[in-house]
Every structure is written in structure tokens, then in C-alpha cells.
C-alpha atoms as a PDB file:
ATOM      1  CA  UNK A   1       0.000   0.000   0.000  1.00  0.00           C
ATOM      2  CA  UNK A   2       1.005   3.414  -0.668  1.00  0.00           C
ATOM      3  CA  UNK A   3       1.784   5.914   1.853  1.00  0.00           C
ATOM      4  CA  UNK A   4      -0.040   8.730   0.921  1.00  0.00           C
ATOM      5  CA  UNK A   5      -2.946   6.435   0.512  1.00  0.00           C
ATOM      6  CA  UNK A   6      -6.062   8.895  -0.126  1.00  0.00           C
ATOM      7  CA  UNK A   7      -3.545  11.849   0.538  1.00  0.00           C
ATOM      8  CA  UNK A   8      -4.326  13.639  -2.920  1.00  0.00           C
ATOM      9  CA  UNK A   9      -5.732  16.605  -4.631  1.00  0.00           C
ATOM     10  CA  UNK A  10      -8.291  14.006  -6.584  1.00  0.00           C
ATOM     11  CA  UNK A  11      -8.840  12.823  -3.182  1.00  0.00           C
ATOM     12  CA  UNK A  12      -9.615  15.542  -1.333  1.00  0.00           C
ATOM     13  CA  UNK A  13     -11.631  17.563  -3.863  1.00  0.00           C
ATOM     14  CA  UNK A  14     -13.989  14.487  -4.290  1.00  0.00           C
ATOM     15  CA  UNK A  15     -14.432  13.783  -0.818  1.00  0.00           C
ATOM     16  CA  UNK A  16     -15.117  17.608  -0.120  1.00  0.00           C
ATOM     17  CA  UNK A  17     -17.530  17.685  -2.925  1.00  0.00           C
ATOM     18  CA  UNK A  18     -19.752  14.405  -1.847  1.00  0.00           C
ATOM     19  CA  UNK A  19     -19.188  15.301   2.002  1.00  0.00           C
ATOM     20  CA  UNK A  20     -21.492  19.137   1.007  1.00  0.00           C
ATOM     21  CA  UNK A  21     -23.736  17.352  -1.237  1.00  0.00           C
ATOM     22  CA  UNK A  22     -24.635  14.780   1.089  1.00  0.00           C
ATOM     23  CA  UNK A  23     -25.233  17.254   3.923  1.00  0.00           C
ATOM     24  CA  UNK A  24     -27.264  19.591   1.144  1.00  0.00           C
ATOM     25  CA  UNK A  25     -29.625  16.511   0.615  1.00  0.00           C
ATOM     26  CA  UNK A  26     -29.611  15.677   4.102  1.00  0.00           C
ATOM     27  CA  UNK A  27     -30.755  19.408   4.830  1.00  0.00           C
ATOM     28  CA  UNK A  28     -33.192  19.490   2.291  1.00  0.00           C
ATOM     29  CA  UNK A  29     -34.596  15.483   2.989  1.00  0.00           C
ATOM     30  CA  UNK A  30     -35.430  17.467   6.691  1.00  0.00           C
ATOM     31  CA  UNK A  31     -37.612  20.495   5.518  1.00  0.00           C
ATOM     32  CA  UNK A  32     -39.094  17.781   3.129  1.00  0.00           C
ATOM     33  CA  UNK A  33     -38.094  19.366  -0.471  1.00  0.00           C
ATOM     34  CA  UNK A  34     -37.595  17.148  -3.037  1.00  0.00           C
ATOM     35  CA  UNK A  35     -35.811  18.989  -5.490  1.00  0.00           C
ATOM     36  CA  UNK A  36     -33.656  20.021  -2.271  1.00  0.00           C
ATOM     37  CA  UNK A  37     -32.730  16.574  -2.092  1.00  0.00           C
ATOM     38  CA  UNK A  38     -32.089  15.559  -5.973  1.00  0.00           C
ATOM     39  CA  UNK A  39     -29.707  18.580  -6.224  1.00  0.00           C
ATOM     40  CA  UNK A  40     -27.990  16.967  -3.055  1.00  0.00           C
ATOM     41  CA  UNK A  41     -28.078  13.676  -4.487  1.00  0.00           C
ATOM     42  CA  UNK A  42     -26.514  15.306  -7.918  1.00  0.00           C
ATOM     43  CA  UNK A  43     -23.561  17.138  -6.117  1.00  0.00           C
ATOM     44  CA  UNK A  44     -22.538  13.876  -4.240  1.00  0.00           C
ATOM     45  CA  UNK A  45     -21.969  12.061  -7.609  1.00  0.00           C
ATOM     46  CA  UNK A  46     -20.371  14.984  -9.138  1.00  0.00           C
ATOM     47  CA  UNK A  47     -17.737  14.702  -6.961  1.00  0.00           C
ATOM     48  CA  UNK A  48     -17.075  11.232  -7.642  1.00  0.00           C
ATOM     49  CA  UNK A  49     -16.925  12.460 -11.128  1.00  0.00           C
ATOM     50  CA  UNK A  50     -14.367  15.374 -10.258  1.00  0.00           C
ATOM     51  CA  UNK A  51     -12.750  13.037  -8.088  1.00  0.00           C
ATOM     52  CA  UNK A  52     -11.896  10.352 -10.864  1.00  0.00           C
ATOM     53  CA  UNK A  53     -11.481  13.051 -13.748  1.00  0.00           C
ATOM     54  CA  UNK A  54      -8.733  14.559 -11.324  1.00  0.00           C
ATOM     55  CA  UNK A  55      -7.291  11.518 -10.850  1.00  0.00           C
ATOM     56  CA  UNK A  56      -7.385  10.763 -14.905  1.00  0.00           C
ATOM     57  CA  UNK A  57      -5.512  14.276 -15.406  1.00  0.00           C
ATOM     58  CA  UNK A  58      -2.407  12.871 -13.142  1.00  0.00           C
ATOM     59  CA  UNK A  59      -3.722  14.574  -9.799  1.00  0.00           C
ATOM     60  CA  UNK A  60      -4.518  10.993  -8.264  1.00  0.00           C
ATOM     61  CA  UNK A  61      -2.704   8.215  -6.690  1.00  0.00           C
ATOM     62  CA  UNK A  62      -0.775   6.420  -9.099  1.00  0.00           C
ATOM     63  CA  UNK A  63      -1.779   2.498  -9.577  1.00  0.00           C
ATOM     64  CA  UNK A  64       1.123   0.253  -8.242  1.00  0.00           C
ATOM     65  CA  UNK A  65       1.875  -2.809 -10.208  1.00  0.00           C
ATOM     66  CA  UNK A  66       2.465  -4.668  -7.073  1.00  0.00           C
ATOM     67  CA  UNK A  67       6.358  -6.011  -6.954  1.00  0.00           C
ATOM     68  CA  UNK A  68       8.330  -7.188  -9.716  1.00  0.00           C
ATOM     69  CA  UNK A  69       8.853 -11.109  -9.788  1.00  0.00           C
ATOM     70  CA  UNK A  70      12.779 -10.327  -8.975  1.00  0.00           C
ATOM     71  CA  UNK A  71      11.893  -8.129  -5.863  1.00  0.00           C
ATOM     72  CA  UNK A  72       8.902 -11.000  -4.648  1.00  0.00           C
ATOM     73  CA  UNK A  73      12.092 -13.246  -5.445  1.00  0.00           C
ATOM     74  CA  UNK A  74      14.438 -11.515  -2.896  1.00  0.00           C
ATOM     75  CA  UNK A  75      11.789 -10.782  -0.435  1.00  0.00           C
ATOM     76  CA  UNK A  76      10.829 -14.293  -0.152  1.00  0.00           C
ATOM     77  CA  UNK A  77      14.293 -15.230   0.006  1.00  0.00           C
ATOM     78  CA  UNK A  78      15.043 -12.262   2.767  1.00  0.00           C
ATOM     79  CA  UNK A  79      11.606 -13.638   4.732  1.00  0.00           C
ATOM     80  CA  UNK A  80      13.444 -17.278   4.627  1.00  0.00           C
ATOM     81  CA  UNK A  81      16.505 -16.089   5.580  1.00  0.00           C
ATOM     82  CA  UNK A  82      15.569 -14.527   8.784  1.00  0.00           C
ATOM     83  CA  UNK A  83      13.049 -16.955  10.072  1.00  0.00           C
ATOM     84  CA  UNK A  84      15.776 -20.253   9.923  1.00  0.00           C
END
């Protein structure tokens, strides 16, 4: 895992995005107003959207490939090493 898992502009912006639309829906669900609630419903999944077409435009985490089959190699043979 990454250490600066979630740690990112892509991140952030989503997260800030859903976290206002969910509490604009939530506000809106209370004084019963439907269209209130929609437009709440609608900014929540724009900010997935922002969030992932951030991420697409390089301002996400970058995928890892997992480790290469020479560094599972020596890590397997490290992990041996120290537990005989």
C-alpha cells in the first residue's frame, strides 16, 4: 500500500464535494423538499466524477503494479533467511 494512501488533490476535492452534497440533501430530505434533495443527491456524484477526472488528469494516486517477480524473489528469500 502506498503511503499517501487517499492523501491527494483528486482525493480531497472528491471527498469535499460528496461530504457538502450529502449534507445539502440531508438538509433538504429534513424540511421535506424534493428537489432540495435531488440537487444533493446530484452534487454527491459529481464529486465522484471530479474526483476520478482529477485523478485521470495525473492529480490521483498512481496504480502500483504490485512487486516485480525479482523483488517477490528476494523478499521471499530475505523472509526465509531470517526466520531459519
Amino acid at each position: 500500500m502506498a503511503h499517501s494512501h487517499g492523501h491527494t488533490p483528486a482525493a480531497w476535492t472528491g471527498s469535499i464535494i460528496a461530504f457538502v452534497g450529502f449534507c445539502v440533501g440531508s438538509a433538504f430530505m429534513v424540511v421535506a423538499q424534493p428537489v432540495g434533495v435531488i440537487a444533493g443527491l446530484a452534487l454527491t456524484l459529481a464529486g465522484a466524477v471530479v474526483g476520478g477526472l482529477m485523478r485521470a488528469a495525473g492529480l490521483g494516486q498512481k496504480k502500483s503494479n504490485g512487486m516485480t517477480a525479482e523483488e517477490l524473489q528476494a523478499y521471499k528469500q530475505a523472509h526465509a533467511k531470517a526466520h531459519s
